[in-house]
Every structure is written in C-alpha cells, then in structure tokens.
Protein backbone atom coordinates (compact mmCIF):
# COMPACT_ATOMS: atom_id res chain seq x y z
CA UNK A 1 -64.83 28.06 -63.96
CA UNK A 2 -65.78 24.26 -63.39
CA UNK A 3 -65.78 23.29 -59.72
CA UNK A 4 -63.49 20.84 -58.63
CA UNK A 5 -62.45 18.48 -55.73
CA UNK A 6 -59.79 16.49 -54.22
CA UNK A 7 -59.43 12.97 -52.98
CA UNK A 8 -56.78 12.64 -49.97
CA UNK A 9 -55.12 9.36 -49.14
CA UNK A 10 -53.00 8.60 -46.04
CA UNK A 11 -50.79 5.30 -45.52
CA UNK A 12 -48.13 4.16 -43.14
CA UNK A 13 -45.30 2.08 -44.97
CA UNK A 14 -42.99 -0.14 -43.13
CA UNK A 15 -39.68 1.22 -45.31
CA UNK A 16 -37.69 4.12 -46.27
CA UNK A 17 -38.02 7.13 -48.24
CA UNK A 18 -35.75 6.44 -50.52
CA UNK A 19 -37.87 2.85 -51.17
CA UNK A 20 -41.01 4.52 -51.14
CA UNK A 21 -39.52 7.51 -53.80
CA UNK A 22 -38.33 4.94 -56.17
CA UNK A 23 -41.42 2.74 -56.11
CA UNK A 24 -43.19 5.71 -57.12
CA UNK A 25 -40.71 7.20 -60.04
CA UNK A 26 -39.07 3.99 -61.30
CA UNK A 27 -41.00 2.25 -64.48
CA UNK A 28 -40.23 -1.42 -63.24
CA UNK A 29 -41.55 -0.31 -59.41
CA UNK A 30 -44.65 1.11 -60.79
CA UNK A 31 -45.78 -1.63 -62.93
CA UNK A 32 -44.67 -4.31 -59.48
CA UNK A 33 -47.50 -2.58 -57.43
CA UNK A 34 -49.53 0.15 -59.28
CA UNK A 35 -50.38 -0.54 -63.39
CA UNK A 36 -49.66 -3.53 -65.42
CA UNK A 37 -47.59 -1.18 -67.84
CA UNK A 38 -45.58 1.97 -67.51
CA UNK A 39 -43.35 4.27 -69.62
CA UNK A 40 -41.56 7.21 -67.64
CA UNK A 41 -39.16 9.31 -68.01
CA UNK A 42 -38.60 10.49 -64.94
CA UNK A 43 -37.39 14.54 -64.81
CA UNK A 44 -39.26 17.56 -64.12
CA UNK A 45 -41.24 17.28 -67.53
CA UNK A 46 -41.08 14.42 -68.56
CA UNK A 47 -43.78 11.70 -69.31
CA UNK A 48 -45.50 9.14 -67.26
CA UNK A 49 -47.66 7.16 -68.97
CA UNK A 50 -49.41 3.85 -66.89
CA UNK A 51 -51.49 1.45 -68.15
CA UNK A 52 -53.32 -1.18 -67.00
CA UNK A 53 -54.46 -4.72 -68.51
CA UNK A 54 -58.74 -3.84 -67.55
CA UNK A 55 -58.22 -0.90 -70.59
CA UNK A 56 -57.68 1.88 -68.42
CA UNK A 57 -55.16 4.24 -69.29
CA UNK A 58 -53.27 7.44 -67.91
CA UNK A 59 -50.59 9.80 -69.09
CA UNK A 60 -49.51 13.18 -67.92
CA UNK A 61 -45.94 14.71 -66.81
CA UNK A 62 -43.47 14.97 -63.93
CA UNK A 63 -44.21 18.35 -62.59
CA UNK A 64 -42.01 18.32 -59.35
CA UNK A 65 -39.87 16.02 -57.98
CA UNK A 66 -38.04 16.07 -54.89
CA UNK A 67 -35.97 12.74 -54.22
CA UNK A 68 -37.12 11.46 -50.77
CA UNK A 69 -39.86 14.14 -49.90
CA UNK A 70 -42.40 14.42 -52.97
CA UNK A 71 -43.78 13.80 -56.35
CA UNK A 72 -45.70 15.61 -58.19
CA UNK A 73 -47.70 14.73 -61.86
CA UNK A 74 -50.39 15.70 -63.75
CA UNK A 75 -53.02 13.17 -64.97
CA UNK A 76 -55.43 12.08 -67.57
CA UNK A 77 -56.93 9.22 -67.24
CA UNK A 78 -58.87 7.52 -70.64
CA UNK A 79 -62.23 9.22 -71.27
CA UNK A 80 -61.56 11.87 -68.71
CA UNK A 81 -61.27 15.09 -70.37
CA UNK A 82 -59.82 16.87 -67.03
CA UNK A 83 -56.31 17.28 -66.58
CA UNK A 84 -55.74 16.76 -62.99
CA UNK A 85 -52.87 16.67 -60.61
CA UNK A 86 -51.44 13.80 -58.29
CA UNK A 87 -48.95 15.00 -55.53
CA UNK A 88 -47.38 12.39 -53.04
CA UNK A 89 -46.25 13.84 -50.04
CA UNK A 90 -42.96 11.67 -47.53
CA UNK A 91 -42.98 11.94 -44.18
CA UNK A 92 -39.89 9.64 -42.46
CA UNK A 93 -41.50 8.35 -39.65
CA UNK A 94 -40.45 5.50 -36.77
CA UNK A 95 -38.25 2.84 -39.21
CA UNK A 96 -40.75 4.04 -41.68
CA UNK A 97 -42.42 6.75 -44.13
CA UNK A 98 -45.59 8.55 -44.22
CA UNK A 99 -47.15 8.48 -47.34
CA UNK A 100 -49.80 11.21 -48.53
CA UNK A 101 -51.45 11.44 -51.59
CA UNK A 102 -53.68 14.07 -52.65
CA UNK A 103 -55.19 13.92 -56.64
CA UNK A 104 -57.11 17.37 -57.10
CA UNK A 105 -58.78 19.46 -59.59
CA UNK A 106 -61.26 16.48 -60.64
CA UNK A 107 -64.46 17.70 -61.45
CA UNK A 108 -67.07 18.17 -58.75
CA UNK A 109 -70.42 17.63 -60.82
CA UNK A 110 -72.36 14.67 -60.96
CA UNK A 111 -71.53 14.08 -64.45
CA UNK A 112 -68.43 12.84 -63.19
CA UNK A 113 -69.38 10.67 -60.31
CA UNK A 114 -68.23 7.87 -62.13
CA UNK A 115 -64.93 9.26 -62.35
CA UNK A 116 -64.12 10.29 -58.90
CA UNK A 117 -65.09 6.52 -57.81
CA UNK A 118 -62.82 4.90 -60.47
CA UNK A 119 -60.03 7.38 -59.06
CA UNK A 120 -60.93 6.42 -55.45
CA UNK A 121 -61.25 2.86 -56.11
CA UNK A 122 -57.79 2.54 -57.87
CA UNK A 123 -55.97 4.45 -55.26
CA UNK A 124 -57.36 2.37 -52.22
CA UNK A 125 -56.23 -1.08 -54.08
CA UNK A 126 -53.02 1.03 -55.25
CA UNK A 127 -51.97 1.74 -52.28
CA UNK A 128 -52.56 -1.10 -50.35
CA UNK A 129 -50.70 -3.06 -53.04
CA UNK A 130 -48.06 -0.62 -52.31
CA UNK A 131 -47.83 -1.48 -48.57
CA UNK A 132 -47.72 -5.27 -49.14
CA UNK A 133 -45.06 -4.93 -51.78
CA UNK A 134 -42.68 -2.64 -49.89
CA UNK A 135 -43.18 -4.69 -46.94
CA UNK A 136 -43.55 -7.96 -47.75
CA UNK A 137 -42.74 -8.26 -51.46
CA UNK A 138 -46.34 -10.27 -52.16
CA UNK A 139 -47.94 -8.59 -55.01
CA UNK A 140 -51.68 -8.74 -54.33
CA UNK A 141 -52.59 -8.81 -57.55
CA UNK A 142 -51.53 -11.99 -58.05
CA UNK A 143 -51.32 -13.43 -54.44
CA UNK A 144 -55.06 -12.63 -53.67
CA UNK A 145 -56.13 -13.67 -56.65
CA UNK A 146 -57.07 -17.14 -57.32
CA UNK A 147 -54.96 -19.69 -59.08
CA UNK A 148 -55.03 -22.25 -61.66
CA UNK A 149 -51.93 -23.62 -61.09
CA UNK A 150 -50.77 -24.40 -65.04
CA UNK A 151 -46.93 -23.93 -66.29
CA UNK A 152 -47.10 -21.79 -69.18
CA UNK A 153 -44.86 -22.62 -72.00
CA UNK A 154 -46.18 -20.06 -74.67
CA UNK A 155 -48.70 -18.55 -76.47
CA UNK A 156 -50.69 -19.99 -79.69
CA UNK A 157 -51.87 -17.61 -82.44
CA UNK A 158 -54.49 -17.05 -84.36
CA UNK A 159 -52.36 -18.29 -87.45
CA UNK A 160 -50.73 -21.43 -85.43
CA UNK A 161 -53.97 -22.51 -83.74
CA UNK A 162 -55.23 -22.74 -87.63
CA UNK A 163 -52.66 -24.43 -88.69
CA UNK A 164 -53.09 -26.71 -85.41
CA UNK A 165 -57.24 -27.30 -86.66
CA UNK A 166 -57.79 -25.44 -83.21
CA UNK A 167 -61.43 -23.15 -83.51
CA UNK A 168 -59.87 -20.22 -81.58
CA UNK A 169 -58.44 -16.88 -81.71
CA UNK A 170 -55.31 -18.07 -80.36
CA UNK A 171 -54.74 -20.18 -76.58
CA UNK A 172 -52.03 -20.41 -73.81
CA UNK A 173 -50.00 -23.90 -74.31
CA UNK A 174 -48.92 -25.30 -71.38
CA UNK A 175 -45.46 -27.36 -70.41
CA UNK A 176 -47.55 -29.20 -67.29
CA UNK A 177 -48.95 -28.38 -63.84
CA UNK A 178 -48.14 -27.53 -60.29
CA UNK A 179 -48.73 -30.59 -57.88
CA UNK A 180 -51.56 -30.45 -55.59
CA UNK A 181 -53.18 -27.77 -57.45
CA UNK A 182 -56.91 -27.56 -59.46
CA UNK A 183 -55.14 -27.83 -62.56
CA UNK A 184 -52.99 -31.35 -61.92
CA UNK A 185 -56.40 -32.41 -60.21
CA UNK A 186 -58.33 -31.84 -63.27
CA UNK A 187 -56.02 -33.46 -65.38
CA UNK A 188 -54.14 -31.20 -67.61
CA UNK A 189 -51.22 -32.17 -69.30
CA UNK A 190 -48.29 -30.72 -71.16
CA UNK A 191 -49.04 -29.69 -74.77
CA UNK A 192 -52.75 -28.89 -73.75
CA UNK A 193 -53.88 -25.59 -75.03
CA UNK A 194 -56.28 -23.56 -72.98
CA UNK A 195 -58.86 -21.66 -74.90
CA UNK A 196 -61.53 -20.68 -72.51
CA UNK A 197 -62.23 -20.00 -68.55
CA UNK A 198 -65.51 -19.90 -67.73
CA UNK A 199 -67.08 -18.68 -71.13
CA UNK A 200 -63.71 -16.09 -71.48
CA UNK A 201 -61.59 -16.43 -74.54
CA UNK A 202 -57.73 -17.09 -73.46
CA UNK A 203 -55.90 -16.05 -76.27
CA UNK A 204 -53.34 -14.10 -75.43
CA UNK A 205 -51.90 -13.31 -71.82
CA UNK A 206 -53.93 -10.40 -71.06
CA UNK A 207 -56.97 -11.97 -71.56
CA UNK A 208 -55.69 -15.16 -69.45
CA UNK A 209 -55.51 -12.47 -66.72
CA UNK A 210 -59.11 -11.34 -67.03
CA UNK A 211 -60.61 -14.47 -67.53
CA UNK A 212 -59.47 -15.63 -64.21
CA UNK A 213 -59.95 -11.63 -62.11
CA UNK A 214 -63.70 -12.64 -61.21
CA UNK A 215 -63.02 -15.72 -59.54
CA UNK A 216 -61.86 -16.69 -55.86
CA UNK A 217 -59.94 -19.66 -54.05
CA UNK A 218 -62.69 -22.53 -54.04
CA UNK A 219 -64.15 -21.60 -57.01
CA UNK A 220 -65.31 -24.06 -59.41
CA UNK A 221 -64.55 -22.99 -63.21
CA UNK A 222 -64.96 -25.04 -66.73
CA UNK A 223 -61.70 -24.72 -68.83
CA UNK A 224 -62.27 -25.28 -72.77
CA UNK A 225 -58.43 -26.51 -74.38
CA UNK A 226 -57.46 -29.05 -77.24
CA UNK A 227 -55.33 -31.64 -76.91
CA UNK A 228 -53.78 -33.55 -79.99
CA UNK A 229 -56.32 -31.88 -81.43
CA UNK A 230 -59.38 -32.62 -80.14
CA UNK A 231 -61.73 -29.95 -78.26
CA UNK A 232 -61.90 -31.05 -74.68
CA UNK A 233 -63.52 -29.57 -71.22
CA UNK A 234 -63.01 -29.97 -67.66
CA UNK A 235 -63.97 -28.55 -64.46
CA UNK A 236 -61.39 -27.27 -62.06
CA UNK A 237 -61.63 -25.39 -58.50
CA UNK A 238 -59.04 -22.96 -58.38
CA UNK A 239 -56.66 -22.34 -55.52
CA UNK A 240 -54.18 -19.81 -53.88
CA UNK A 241 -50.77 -18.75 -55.05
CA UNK A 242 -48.31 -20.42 -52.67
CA UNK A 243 -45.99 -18.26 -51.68
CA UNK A 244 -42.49 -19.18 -52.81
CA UNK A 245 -39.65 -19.88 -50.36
CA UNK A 246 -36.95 -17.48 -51.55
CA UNK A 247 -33.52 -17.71 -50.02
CA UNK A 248 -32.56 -14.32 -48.17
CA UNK A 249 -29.17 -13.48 -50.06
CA UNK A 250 -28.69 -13.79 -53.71
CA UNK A 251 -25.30 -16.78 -52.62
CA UNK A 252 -27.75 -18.56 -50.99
CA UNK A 253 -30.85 -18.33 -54.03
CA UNK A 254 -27.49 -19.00 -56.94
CA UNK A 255 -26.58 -21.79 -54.94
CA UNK A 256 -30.40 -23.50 -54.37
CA UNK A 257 -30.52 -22.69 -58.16
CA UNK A 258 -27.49 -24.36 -59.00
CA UNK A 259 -28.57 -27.66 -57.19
CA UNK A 260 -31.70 -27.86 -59.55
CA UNK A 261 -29.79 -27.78 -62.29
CA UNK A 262 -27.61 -29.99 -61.32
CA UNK A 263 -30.58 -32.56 -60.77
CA UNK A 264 -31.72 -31.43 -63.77
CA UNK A 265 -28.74 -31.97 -66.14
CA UNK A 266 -28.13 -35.60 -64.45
CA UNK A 267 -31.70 -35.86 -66.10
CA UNK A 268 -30.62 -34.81 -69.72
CA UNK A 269 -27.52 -36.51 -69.56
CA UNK A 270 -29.19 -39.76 -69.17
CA UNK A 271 -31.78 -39.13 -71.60
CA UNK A 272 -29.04 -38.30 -74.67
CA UNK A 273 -26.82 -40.94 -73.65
CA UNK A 274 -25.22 -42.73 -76.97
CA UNK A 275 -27.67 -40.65 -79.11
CA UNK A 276 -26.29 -40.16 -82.65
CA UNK A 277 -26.72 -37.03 -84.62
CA UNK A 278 -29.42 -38.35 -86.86
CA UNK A 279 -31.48 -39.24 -83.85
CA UNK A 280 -31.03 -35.69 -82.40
CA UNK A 281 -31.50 -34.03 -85.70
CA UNK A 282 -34.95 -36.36 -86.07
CA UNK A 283 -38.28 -34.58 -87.01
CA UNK A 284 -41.36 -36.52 -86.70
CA UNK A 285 -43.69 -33.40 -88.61
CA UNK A 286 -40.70 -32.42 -90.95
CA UNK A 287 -40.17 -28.77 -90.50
CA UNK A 288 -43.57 -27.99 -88.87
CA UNK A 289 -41.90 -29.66 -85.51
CA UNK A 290 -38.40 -29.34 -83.68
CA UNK A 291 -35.49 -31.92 -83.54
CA UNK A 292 -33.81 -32.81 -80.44
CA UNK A 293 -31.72 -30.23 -80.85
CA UNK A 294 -34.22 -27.12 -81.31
CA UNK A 295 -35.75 -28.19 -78.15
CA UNK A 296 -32.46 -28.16 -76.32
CA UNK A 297 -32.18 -24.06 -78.20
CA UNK A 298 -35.79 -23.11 -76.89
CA UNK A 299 -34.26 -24.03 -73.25
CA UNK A 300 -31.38 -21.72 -73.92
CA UNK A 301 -33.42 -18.64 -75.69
CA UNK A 302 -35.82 -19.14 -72.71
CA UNK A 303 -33.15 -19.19 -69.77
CA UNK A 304 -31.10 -16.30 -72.28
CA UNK A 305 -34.68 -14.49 -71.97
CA UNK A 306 -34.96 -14.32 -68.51
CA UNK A 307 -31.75 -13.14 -67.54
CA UNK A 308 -31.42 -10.31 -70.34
CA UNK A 309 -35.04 -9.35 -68.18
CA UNK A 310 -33.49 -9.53 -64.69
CA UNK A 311 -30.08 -7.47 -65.75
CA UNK A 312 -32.83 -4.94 -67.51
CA UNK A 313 -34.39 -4.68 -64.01
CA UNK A 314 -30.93 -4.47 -62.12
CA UNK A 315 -30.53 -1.02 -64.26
CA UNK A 316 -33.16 0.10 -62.91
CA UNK A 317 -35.01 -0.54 -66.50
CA UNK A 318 -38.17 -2.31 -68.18
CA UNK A 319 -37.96 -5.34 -70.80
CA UNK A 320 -41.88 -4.90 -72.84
CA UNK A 321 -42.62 -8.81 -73.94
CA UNK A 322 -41.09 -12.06 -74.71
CA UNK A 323 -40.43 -13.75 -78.14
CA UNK A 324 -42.95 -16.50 -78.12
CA UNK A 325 -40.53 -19.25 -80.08
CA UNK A 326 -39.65 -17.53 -82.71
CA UNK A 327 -37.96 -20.10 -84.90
CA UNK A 328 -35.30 -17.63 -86.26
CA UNK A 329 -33.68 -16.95 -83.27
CA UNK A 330 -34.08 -20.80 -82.04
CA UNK A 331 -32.72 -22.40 -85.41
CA UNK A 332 -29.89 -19.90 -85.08
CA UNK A 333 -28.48 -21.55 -82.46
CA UNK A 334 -28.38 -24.63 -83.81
CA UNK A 335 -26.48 -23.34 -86.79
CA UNK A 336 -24.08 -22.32 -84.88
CA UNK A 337 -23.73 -25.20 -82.48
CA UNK A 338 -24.35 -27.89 -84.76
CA UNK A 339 -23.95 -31.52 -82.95
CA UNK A 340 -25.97 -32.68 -79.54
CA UNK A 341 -22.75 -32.48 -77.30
CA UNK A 342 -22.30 -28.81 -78.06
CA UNK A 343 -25.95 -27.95 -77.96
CA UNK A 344 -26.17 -29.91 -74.25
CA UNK A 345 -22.64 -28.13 -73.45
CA UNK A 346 -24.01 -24.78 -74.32
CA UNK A 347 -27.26 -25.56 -72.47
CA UNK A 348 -24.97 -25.94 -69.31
CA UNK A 349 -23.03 -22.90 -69.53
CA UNK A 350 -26.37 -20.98 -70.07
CA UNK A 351 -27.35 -22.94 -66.82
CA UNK A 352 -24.11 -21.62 -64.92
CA UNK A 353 -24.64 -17.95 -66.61
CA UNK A 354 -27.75 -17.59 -64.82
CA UNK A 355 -26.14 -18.98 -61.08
CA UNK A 356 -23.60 -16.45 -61.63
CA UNK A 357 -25.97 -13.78 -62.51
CA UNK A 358 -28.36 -14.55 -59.61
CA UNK A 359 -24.70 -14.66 -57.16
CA UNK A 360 -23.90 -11.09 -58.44
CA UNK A 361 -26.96 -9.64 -57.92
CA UNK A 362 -26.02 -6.28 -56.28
CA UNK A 363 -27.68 -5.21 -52.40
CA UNK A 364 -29.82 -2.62 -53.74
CA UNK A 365 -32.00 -4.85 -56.17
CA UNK A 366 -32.21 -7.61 -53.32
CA UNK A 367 -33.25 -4.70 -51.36
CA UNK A 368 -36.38 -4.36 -53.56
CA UNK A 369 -38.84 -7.24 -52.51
CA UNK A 370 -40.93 -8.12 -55.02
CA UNK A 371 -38.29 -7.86 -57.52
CA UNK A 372 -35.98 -10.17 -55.92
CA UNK A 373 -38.76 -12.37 -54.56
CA UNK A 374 -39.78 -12.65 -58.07
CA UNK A 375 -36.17 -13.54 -60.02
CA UNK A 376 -35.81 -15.93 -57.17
CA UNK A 377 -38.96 -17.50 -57.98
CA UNK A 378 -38.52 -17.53 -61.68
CA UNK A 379 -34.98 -19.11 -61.73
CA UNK A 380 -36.00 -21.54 -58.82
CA UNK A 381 -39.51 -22.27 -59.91
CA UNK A 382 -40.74 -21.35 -62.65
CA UNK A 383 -37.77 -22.15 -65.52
CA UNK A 384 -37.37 -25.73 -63.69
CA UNK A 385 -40.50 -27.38 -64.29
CA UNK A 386 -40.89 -25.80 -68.23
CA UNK A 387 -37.07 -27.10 -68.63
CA UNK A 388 -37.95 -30.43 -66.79
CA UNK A 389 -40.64 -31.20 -68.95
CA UNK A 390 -39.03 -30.33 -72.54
CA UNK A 391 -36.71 -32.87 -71.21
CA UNK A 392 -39.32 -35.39 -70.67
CA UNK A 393 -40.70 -34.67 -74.47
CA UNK A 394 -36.87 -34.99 -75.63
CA UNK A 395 -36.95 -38.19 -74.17
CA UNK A 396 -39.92 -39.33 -76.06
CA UNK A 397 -38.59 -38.11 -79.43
CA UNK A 398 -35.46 -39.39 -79.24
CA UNK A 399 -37.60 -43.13 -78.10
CA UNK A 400 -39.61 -42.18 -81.42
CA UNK A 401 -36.24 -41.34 -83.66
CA UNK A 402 -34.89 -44.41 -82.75
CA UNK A 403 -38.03 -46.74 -83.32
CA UNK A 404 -38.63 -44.80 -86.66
CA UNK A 405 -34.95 -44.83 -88.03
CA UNK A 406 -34.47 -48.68 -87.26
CA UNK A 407 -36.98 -49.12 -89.76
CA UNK A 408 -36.02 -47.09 -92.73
C-alpha cells in the first residue's frame, strides 16, 4: 500500500457555526470565498464539484455531514489520481468558531510533491479568504487584487468582433470608467473594447480575470482595445478596489437605491422630452444597431438580470452566467411595449421592482456579508453608472434621429 500524509489547518473565525457550516456546504458560499465555480448537492452522498477560473478542478462526495460540528468529503483534484479526503472540524469558541481542517490520504512520495504544495497553497489562501469574508464581507480575491477601474457593459465575440473589423478572439466592451481611477486617467471611454492587458488576450471574462492576477496596485500595464474601429494602446497604472459604502439594513440600501434612480430618471425624462415615435424607433446602422427604444429594453433585461440573480441567492441557490444582449429577449420587449412612454414607464417600474426587492431582503441573507455587501454594491454602484451612460448614448441618438429625419 502507497504511503500517505495529511495536511492540518487551524483558523479562528470571528462568527458562528451555523455561518461557518453554511459557507462550507452552500454552492453560492463556496464560490464567495473558496472556487470561482461550484455545483453541490449537499446530502450524505451527494456531489461537490469546485472549480476554479486558473483550470484547476475538484469533485468528490459528501461523506458526513453534521450541521454545526463537521463536514466531511472526498476529493480529486485534476491530474491527481488519489482520491483523498477533506474533513472540517467546528469548535464554538468565545463569539466565535474554531475551524479545523485536515485533507489526508495524499500521497507521501516525491512524485507528488507538486501536489501536496498546490493542496497547501490553496488551503492557506482558502482559508484566509474565508476569515475576511465571514468577518468582514471583503472578498480578497478581488479586494487585494489590483484594479482597472472600467464599467463593463458586455462581452464581444469572436463572430461580433468580425463583424466589428476587430483582429481578436473576442474583447470586454465597456459603458465608461470609475473616476479617479487608472482607467479614466488613461482615457478610456464608453464603447471602447479591451482586447489585451499586458500581452494577455481579454476575450471573454475569465481571461479578463487572469490577465490582470499578476499585477499589483501601482503597476504600470499597456491595454490593447478598438475604438470606432481603430486598434488603439495606452498605458495605465492600476489601482485598489475601493471598498463600497453599503448601508447596514436592506430599508436603508432600497432607500439610497431609490434616490439614484430617482436622479437618474429626472435624467431620462429630460432627454425623451417631446420625442416622437419615429425618433425613438430611429436606427442609424439599420438592424445591425438599436433604436431608442432597444436601449431603454437592454436597461430593463439588465436590471431584470440582476434581481432574478439576487432572489436565486436569497434561496440559498446559484444563477451560472448572464445573457450577453441577446437581441431576442431585448426586441421582445419592445414588441410588447411598443411606444417610448411605455418603454420609459416600464423602465421605472423595473426601477421600483428592484427597491422593493432590495427592502424585502430577509435577515438571514443580510446576515451573510459578502453577499449582501455585494447586491448592495451592484444595485448602488454598479447598475447606475452602465444605466447612466446608455442614457447619455440615448441622448446622442435621439440628437442624431432628429438631425437625420429633418432632412429626409
């Protein structure tokens, strides 16, 4: 028989058991601190497979689990052809919990050296990213991590960035940039399409992610994007994630949320003042580009997006992807609401769907940190700017309807 070893970790964590227990059985909880992916099912049994965006992979099944007091899987880990065991251990301590994890039977020989370190490795960062998030609610994969500061507004394909004349597998196409921040001091704008970080293809989000992993705050790095269709490069030094001012209770975030909006929709109802329909329904790239209107139904399949995500995560549940514009589900809106007035009236209830959602938002999600640190942030700073700045192109289409239509 093969010898084997263990590796033993010990950490105190500033909450419960019954935090800790659920950040280690719950899909959404795992993927907030441990893997960028997970798919559980959790019974004595049944699967957990994690997965993380660097390639590596591991599946196995719930062997024992005893709510508050311990958790026990097995584990195999891509190229590793051990099956080994992972067993964390609860202790309730002083306004706390004892964690200890032990992963055993992995192979003792020095053929799997590499192995044992990759397991050590992961566990140390793991864990530690399990502290901050239970305590503070900062992910550290993101909040050590330098930042470029862009406001993502989707992804380009291989088959749109052809039809766009862009020489790339695909980019990330931006809706503008965070003040202060290496990207608005480099000069990015909305519409720009980032290809490549220093020498790294940006295609897709995943490799967004480990284009940027290397670097640190100060960092100088070249970014490769096209704008109106030119190939263009600029040098930015990247920064640190702020960390976003939440409100404590979810009254006080729906009400903060509500207040943008309002600012907001003073904003859009100034902008489609006496605009007629065939302003509104105006294409300036016939059916290659949206109307008025379209842009108005990507605000309300985004905001729609984003709160079908936060009630999947209020059920304790995982939502795998967003639909990156698809113009089915965009032009079906606008079938069904057919003139400006009830596109910008059904922009408004979506608006007041997602305060009411954010209101109701019951104590034991708000409970959770990270998860309620990060709806807060989405709905208070991340939809805002990516709405604010469709409105700003709305503007300029309408200003280009009218100029073009007063000369046909």
């Amino acid at each position: 028989m093969s010898e084997t070893t263990e590796l033993t970790f010990n950490v105190e964590l500033a909450a419960p058991p019954t935090a800790v227990y659920y950040a280690l059985t719950n899909g959404a909880a795992l993927r907030e601190w441990l893997a960028t992916n997970s798919q559980v099912a959790t019974q004595v049994g049944g699967r957990i497979y994690l997965w993380w965006q660097q390639g590596y992979w591991a599946t196995g099944e719930f062997l024992e689990l005893v709510p508050e007091k311990k958790v026990v899987y097995s584990w195999q880990g891509r190229l590793e052809t051990a099956v080994t065991k992972v067993t964390f251990s609860l202790q309730p301590g002083d306004g706390g919990t004892h964690l200890s994890l032990t992963h055993e039977d992995i192979p003792a020989g020095e053929d799997a050296a590499e192995m044992r370190q990759g397991l050590k490795d992961g566990w140390d960062a793991g864990l530690a990213n399990l502290k901050s998030v239970l305590e503070t609610g900062l992910d550290k994969r993101l909040y050590d991590q330098a930042f470029l500061g862009i406001l993502i507004s989707g992804l380009v394909t291989a088959e749109q960035a052809e039809e766009l004349g862009i020489d790339a597998a695909g980019g990330i196409r931006i809706s503008g940039t965070m003040a202060g921040t290496g990207a608005a001091e480099a000069g990015l704008q909305a519409e720009d399409v980032i290809i490549d970080m220093g020498g790294s293809e940006t295609k897709d989000f995943p490799s967004l992610q480990a284009a940027i992993r290397p670097y640190r705050a100060g960092d100088g790095v070249k970014i490769t994007y096209y704008r109106d269709g030119e190939r263009e490069q600029t040098m930015m030094t990247l920064g640190t994630r702020p960390v976003p001012d939440i409100p404590t209770t979810p009254k006080a975030l729906a009400e903060a949320v509500a207040d943008v909006y309002a600012e907001l929709d003073v904003q859009l109802d100034e902008v489609v003042a006496n605009v007629s329909e065939m302003e509104a329904d105006y294409r300036p790239d016939g059916d290659d580009s949206w109307n008025a209107k379209e842009l108005l139904a990507h605000l309300i399949t985004t905001e729609r997006g984003m709160q079908m995500q936060l009630a999947t995560q209020v059920t304790d549940g995982t939502l795998d992807g967003f639909p990156n514009n698809p113009a089915a589900w965009v032009r079906s809106v606008t079938a069904v609401y057919t003139t400006l007035a009830d596109m910008v009236a059904l922009w408004k209830r979506t608006e007041a769907e997602s305060v009411a959602l954010l209101a109701n938002l019951p104590d034991a999600f708000t409970a959770r940190k990270t998860s309620y640190l990060n709806a807060g942030n989405t709905f208070l700073n991340g939809l805002p700017p990516h709405t604010r700045s469709h409105i700003v192109e709305i503007e300029a289409l309408l200003k280009t309807a009218r100029e073009q239509l007063a000369h046909a």
